[in-house]
PDB file of N, CA and C in Angstrom:
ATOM      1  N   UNK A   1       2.350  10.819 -13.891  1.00  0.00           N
ATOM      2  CA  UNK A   1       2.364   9.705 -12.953  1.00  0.00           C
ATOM      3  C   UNK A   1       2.426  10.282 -11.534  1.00  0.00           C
ATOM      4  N   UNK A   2       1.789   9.569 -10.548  1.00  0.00           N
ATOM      5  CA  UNK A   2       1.653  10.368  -9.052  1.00  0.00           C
ATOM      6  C   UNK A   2       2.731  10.024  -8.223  1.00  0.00           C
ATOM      7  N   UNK A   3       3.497  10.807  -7.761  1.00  0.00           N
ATOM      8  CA  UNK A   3       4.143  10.339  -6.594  1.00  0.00           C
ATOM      9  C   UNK A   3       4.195   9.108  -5.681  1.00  0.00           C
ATOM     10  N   UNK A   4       4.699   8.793  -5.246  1.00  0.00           N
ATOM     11  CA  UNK A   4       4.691   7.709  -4.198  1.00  0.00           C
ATOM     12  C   UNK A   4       3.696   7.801  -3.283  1.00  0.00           C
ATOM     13  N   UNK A   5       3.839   9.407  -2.469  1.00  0.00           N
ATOM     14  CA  UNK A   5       3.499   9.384  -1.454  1.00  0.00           C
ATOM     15  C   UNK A   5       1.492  10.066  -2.123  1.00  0.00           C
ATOM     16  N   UNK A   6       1.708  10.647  -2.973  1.00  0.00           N
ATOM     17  CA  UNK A   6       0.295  10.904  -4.059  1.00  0.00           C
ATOM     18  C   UNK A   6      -0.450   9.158  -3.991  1.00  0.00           C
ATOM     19  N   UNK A   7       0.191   8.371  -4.257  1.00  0.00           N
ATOM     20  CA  UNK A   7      -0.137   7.182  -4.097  1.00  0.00           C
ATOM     21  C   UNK A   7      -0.441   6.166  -3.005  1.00  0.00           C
ATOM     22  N   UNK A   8       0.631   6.595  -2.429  1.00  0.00           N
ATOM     23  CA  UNK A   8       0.111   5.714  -0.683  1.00  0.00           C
ATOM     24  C   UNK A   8      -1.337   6.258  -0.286  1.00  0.00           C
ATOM     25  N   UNK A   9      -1.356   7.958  -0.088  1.00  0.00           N
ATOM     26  CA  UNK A   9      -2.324   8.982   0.037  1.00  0.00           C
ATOM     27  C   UNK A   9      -3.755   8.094  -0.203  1.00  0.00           C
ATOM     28  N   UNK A  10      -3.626   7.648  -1.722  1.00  0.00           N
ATOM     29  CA  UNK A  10      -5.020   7.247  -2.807  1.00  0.00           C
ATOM     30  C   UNK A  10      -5.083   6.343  -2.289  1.00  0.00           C
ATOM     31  N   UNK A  11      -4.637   5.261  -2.101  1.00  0.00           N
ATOM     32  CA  UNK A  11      -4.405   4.093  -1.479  1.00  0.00           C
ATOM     33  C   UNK A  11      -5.161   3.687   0.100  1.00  0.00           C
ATOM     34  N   UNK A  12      -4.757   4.703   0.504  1.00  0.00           N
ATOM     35  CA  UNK A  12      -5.411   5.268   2.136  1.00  0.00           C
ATOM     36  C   UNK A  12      -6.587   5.587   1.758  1.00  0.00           C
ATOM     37  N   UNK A  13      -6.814   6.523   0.529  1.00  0.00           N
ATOM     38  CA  UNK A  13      -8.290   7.224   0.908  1.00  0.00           C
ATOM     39  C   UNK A  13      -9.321   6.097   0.586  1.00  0.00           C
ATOM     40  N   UNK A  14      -8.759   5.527  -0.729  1.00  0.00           N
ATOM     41  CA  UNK A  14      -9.520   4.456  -1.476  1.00  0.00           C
ATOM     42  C   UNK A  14     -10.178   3.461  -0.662  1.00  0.00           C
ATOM     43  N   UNK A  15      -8.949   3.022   0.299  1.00  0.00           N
ATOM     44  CA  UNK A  15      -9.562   2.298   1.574  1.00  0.00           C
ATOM     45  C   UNK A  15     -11.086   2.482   2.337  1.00  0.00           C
ATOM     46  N   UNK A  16     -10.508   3.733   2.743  1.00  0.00           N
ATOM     47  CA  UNK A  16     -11.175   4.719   3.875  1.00  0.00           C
ATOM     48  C   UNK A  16     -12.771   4.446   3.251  1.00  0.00           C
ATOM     49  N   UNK A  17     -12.927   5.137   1.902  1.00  0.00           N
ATOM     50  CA  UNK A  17     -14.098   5.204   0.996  1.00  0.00           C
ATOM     51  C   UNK A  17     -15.185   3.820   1.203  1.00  0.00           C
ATOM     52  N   UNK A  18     -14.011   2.917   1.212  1.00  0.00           N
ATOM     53  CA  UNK A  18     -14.434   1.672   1.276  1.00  0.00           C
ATOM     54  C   UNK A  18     -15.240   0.807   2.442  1.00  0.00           C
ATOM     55  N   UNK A  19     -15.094   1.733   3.521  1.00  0.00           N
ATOM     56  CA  UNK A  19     -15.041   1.607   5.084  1.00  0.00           C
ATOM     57  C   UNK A  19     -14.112   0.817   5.692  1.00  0.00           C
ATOM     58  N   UNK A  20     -12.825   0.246   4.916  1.00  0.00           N
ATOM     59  CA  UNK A  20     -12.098  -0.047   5.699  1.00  0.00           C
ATOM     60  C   UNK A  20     -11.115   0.717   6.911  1.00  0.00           C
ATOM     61  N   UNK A  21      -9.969   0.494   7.521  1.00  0.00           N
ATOM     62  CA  UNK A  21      -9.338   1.236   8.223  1.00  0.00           C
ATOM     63  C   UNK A  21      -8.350   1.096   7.699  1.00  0.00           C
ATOM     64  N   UNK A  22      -7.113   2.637   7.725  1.00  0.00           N
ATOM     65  CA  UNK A  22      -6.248   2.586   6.587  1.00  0.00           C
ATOM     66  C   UNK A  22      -5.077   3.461   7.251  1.00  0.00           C
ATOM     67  N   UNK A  23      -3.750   3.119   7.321  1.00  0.00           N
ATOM     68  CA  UNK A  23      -2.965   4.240   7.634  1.00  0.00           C
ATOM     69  C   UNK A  23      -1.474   4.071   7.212  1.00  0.00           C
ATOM     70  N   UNK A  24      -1.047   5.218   7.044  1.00  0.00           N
ATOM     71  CA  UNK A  24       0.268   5.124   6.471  1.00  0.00           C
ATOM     72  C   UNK A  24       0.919   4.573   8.048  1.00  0.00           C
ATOM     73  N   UNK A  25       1.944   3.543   7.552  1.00  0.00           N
ATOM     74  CA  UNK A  25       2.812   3.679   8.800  1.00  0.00           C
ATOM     75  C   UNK A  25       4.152   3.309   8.523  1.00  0.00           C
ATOM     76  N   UNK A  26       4.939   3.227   9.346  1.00  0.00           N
ATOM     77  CA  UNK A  26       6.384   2.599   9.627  1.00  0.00           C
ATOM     78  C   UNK A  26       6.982   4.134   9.353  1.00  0.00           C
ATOM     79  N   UNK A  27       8.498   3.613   8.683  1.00  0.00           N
ATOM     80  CA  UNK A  27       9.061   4.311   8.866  1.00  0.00           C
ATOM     81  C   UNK A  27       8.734   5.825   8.092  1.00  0.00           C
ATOM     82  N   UNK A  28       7.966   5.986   6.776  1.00  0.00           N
ATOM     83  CA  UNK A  28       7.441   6.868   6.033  1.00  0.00           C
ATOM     84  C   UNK A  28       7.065   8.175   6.989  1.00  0.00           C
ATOM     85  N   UNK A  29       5.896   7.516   8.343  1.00  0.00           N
ATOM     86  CA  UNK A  29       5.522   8.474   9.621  1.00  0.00           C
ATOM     87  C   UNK A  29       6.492   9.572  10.101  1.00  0.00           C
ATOM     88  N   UNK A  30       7.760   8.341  10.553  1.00  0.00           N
ATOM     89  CA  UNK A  30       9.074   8.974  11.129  1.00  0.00           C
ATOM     90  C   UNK A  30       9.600   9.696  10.378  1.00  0.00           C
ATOM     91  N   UNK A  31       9.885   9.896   9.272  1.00  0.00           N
ATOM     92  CA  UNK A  31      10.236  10.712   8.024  1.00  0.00           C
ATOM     93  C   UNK A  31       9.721  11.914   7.882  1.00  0.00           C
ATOM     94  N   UNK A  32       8.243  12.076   7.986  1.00  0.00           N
ATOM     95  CA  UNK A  32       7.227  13.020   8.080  1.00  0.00           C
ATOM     96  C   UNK A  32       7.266  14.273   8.739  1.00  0.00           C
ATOM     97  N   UNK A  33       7.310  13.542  10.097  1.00  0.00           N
ATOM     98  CA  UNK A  33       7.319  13.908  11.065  1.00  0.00           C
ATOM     99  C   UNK A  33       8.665  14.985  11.227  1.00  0.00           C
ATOM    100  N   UNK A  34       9.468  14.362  10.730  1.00  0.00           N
ATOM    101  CA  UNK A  34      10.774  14.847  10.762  1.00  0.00           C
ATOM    102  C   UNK A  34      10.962  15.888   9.931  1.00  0.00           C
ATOM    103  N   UNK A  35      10.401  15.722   8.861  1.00  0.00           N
ATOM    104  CA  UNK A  35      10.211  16.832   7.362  1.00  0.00           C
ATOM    105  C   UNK A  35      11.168  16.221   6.917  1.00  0.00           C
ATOM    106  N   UNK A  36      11.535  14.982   6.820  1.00  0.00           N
ATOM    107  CA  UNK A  36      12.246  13.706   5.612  1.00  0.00           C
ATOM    108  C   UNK A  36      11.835  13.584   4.457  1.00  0.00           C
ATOM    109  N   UNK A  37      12.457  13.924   3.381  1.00  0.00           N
ATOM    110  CA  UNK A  37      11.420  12.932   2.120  1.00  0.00           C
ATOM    111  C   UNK A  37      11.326  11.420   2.652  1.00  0.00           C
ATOM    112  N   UNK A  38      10.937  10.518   2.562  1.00  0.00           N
ATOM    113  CA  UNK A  38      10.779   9.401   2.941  1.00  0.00           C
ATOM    114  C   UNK A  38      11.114   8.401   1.888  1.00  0.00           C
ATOM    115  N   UNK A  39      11.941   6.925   1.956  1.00  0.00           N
ATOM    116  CA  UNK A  39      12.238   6.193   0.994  1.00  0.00           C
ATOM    117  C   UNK A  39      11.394   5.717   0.408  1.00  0.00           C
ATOM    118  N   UNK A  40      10.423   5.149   1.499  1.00  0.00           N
ATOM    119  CA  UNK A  40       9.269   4.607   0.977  1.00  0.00           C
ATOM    120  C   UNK A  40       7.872   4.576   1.701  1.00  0.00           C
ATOM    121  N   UNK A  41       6.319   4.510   1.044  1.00  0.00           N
ATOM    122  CA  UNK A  41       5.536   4.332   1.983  1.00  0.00           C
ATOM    123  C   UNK A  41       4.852   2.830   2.389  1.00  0.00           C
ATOM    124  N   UNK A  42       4.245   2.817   3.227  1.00  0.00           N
ATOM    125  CA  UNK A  42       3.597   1.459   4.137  1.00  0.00           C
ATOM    126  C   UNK A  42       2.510   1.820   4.300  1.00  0.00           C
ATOM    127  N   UNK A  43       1.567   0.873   4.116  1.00  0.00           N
ATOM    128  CA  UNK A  43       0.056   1.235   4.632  1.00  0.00           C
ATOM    129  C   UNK A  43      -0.113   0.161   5.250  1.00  0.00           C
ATOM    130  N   UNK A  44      -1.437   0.286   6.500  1.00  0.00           N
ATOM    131  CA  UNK A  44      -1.456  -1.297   7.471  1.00  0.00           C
ATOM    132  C   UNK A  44      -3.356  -0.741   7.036  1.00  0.00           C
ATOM    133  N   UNK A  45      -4.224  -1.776   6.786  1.00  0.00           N
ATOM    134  CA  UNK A  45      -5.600  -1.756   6.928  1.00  0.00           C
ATOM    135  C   UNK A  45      -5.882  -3.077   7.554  1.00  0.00           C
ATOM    136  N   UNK A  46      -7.055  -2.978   8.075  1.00  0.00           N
ATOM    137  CA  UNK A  46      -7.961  -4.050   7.840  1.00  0.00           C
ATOM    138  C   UNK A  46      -8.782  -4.932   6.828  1.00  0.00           C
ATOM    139  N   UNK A  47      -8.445  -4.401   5.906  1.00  0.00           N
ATOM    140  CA  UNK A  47      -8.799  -4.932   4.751  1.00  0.00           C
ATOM    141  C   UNK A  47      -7.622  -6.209   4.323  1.00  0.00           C
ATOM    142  N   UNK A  48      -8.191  -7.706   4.078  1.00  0.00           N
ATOM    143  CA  UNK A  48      -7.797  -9.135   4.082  1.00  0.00           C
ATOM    144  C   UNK A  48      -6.941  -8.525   2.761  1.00  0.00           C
ATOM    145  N   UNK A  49      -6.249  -9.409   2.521  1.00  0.00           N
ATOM    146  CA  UNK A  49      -4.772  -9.108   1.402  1.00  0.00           C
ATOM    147  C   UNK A  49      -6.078  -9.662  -0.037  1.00  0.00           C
ATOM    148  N   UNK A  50      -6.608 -10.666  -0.205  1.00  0.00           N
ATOM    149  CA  UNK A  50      -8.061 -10.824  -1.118  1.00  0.00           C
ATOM    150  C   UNK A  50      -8.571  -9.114  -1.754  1.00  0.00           C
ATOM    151  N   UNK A  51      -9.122  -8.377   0.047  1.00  0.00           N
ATOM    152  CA  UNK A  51     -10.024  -7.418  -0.392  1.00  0.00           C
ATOM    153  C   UNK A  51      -8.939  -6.196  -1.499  1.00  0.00           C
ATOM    154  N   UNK A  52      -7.909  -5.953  -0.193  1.00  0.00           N
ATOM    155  CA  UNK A  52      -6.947  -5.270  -1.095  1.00  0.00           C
ATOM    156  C   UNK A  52      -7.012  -5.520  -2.846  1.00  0.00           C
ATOM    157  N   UNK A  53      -6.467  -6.792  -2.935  1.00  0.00           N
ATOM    158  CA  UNK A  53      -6.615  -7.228  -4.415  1.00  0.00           C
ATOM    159  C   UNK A  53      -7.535  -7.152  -5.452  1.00  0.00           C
ATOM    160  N   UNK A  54      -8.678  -7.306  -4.806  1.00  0.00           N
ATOM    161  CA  UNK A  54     -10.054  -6.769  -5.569  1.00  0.00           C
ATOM    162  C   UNK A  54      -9.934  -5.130  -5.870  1.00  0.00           C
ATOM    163  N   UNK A  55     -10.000  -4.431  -4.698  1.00  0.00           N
ATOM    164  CA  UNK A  55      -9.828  -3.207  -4.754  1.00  0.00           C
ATOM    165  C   UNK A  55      -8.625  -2.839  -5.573  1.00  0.00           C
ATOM    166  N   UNK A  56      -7.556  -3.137  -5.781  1.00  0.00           N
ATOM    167  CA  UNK A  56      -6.750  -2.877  -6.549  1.00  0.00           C
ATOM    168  C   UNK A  56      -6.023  -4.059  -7.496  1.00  0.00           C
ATOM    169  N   UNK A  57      -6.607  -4.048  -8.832  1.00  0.00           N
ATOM    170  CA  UNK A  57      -6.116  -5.068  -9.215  1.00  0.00           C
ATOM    171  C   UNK A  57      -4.997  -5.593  -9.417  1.00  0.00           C
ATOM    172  N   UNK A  58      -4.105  -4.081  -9.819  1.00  0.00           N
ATOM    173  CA  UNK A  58      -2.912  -4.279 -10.723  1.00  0.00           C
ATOM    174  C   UNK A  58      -1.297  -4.801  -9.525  1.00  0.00           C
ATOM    175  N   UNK A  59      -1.792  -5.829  -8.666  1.00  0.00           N
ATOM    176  CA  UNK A  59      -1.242  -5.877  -7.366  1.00  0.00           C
ATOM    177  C   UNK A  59      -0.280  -7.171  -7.509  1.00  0.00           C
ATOM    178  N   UNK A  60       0.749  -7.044  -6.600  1.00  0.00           N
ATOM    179  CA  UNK A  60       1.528  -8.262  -6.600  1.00  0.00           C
ATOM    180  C   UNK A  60       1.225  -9.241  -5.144  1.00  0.00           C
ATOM    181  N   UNK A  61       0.825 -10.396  -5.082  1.00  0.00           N
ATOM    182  CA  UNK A  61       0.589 -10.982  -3.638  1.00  0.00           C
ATOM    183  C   UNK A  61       1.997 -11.436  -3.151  1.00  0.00           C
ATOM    184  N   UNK A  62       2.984 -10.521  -2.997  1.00  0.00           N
ATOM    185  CA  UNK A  62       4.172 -11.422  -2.655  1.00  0.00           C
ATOM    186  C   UNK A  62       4.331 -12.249  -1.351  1.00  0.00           C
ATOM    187  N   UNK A  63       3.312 -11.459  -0.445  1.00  0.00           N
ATOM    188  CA  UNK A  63       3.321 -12.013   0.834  1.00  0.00           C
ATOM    189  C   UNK A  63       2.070 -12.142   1.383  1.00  0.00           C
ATOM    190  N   UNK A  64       0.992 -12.241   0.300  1.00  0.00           N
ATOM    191  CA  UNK A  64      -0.106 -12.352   1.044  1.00  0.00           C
ATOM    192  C   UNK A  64      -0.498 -13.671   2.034  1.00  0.00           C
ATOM    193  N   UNK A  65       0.386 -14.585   2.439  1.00  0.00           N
ATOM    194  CA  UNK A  65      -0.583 -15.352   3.254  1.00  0.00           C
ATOM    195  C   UNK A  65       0.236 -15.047   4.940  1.00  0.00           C
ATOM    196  N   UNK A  66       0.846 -13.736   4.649  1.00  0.00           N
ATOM    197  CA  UNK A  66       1.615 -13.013   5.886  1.00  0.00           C
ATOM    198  C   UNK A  66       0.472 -11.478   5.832  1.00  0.00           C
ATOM    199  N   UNK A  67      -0.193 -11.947   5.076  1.00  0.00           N
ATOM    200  CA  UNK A  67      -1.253  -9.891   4.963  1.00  0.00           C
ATOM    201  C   UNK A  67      -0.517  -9.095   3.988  1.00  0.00           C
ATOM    202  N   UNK A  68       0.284  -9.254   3.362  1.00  0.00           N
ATOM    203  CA  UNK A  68       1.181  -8.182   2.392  1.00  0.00           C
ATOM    204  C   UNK A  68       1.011  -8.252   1.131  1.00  0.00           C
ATOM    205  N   UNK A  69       0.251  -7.480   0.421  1.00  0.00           N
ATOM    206  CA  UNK A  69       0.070  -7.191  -1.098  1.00  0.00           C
ATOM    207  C   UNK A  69       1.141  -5.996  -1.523  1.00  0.00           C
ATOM    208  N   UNK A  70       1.430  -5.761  -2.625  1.00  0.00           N
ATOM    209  CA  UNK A  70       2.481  -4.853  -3.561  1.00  0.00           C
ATOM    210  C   UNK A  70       1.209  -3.934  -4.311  1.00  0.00           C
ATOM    211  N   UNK A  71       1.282  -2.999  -3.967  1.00  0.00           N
ATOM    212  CA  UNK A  71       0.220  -2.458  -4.712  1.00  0.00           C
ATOM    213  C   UNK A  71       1.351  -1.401  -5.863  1.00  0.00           C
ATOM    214  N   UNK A  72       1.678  -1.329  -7.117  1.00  0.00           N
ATOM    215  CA  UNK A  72       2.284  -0.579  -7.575  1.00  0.00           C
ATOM    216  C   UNK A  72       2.242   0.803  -8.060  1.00  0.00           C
ATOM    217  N   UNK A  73       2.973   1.637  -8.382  1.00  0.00           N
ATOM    218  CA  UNK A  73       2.352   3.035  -8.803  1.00  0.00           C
ATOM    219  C   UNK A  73       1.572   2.778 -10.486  1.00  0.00           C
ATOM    220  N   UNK A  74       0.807   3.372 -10.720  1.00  0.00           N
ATOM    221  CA  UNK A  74       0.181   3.052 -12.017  1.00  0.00           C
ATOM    222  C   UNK A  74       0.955   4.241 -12.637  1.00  0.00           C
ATOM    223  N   UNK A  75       1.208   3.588 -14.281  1.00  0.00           N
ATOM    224  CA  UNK A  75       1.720   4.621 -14.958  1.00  0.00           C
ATOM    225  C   UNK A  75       1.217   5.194 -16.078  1.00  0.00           C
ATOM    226  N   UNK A  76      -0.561   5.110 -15.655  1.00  0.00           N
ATOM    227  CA  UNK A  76      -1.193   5.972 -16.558  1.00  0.00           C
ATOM    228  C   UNK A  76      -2.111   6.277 -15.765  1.00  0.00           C
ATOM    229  N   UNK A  77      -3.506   7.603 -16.596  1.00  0.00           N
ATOM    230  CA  UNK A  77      -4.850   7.550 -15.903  1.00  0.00           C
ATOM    231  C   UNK A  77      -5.771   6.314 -16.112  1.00  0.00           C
ATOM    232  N   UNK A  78      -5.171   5.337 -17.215  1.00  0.00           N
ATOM    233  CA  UNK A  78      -5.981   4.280 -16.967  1.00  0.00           C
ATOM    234  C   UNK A  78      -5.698   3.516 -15.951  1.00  0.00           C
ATOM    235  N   UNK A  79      -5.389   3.516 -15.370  1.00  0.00           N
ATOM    236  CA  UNK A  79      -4.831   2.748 -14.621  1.00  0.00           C
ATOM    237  C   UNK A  79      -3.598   1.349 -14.546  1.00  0.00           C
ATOM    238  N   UNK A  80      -2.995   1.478 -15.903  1.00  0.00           N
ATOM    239  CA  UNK A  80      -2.521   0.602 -16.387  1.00  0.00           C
ATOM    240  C   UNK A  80      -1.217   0.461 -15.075  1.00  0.00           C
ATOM    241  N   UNK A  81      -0.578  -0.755 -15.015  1.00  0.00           N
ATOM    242  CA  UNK A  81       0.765  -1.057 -13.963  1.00  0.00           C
ATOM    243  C   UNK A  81       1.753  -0.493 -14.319  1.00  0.00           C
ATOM    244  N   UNK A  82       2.577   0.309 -13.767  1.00  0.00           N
ATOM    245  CA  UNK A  82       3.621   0.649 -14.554  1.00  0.00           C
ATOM    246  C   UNK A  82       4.533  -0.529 -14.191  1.00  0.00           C
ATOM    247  N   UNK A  83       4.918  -1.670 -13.801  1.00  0.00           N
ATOM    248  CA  UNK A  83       5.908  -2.030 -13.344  1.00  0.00           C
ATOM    249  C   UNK A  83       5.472  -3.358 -13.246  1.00  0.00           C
ATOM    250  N   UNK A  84       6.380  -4.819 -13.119  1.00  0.00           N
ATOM    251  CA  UNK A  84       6.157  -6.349 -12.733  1.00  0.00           C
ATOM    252  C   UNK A  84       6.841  -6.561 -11.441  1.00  0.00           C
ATOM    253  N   UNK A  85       6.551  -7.533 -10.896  1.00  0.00           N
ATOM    254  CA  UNK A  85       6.922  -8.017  -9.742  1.00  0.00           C
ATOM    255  C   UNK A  85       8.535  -7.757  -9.462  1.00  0.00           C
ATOM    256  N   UNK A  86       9.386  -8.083 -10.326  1.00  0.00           N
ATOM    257  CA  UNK A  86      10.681  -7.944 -10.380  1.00  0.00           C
ATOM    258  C   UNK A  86      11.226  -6.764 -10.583  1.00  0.00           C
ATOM    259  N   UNK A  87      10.451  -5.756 -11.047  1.00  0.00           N
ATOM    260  CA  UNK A  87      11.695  -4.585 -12.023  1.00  0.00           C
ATOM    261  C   UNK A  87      11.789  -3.422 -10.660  1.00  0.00           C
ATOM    262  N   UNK A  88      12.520  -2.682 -10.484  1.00  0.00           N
ATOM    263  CA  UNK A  88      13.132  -1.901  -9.296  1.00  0.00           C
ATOM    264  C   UNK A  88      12.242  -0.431  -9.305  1.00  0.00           C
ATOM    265  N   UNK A  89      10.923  -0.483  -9.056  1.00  0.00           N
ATOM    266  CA  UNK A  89      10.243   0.886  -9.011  1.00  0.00           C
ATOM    267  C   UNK A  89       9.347   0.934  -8.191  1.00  0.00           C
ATOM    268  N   UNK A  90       8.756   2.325  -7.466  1.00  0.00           N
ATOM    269  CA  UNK A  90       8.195   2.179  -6.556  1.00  0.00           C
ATOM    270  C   UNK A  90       6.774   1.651  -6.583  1.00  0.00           C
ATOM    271  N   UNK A  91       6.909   0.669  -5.444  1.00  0.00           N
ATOM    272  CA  UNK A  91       5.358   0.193  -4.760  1.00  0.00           C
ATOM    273  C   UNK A  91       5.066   0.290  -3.631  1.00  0.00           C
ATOM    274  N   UNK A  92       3.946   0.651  -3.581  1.00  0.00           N
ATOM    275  CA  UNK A  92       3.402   0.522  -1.628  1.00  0.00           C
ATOM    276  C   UNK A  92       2.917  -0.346  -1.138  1.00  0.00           C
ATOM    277  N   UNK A  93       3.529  -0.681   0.145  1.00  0.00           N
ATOM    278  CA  UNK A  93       3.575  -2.226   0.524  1.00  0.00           C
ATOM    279  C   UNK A  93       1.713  -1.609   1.304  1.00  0.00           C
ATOM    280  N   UNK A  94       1.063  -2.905   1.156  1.00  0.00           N
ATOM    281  CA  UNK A  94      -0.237  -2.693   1.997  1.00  0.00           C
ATOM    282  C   UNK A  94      -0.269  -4.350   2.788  1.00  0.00           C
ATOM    283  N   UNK A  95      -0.378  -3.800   4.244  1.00  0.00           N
ATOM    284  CA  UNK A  95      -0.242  -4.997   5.416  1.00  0.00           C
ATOM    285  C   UNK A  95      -1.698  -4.859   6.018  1.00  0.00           C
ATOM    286  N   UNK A  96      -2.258  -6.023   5.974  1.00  0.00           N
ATOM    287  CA  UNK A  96      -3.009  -6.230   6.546  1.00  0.00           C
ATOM    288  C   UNK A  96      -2.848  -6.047   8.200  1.00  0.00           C
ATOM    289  N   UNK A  97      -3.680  -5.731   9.501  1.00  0.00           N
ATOM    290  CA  UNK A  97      -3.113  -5.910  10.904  1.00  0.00           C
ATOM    291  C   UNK A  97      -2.989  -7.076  11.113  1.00  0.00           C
ATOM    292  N   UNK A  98      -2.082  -6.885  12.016  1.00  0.00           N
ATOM    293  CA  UNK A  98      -1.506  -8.158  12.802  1.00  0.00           C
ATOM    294  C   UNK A  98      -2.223  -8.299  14.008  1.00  0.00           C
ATOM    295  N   UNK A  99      -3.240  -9.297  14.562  1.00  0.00           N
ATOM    296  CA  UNK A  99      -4.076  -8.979  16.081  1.00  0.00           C
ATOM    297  C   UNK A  99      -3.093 -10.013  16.877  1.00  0.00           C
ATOM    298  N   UNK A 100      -2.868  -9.651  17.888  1.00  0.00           N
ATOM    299  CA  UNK A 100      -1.561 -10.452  18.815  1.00  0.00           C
ATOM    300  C   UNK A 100      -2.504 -11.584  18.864  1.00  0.00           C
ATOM    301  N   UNK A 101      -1.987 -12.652  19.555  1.00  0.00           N
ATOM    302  CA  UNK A 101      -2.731 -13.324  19.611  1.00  0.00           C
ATOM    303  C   UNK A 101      -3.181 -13.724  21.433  1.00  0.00           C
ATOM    304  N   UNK A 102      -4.294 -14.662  21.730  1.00  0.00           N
ATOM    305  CA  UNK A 102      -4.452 -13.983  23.236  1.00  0.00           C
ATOM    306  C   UNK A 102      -3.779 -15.503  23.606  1.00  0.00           C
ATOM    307  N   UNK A 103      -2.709 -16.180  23.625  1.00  0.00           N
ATOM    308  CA  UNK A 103      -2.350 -17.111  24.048  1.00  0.00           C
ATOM    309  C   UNK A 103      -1.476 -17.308  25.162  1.00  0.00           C
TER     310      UNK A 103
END
């Protein structure tokens, strides 16, 4: 099974592949940076919380009509979920951007 951060990584590239725009952020960065293991990772794309979902099926929409899908670690090469919405294991949150608004 891949790491977290093996996973955010795929997650990012998978994007990227896709032509979306993809990046780890929040606090995971600061961690990095620091030479932290990090608690957890964050990804922000442009890709609609929908596309995410297509692209990754095995996903939880907990917050998608805020941009936030649960993308979980898979716990096989099939890709099977290791995990449900509820049970305490790692997932990478994927946020859609936020564009300010010009008001």
């Amino acid at each position: 099974m891949p790491t977290a951060k093996q996973h955010a990584t795929n997650i990012v590239r998978t994007l990227r592949e896709r032509e979306y725009q993809a990046y780890l952020v929040g606090g995971c960065v600061r961690d990095l940076l620091l030479s932290r293991e990090p608690a957890d990772y964050d990804v922000a794309t442009d890709a609609t919380p929908q596309q995410v979902m297509e692209i990754f099926p095995q996903t939880f929409a907990v917050g998608a009509q805020f941009g936030v899908v649960l993308v979980p670690l898979p716990k096989s090469e099939s890709g099977e979920s290791a995990v449900g919405p509820d049970e305490k294991v790692p997932v990478i949150e994927v946020a859609t951007f936020r564009w300010p608004s010009s008001g």
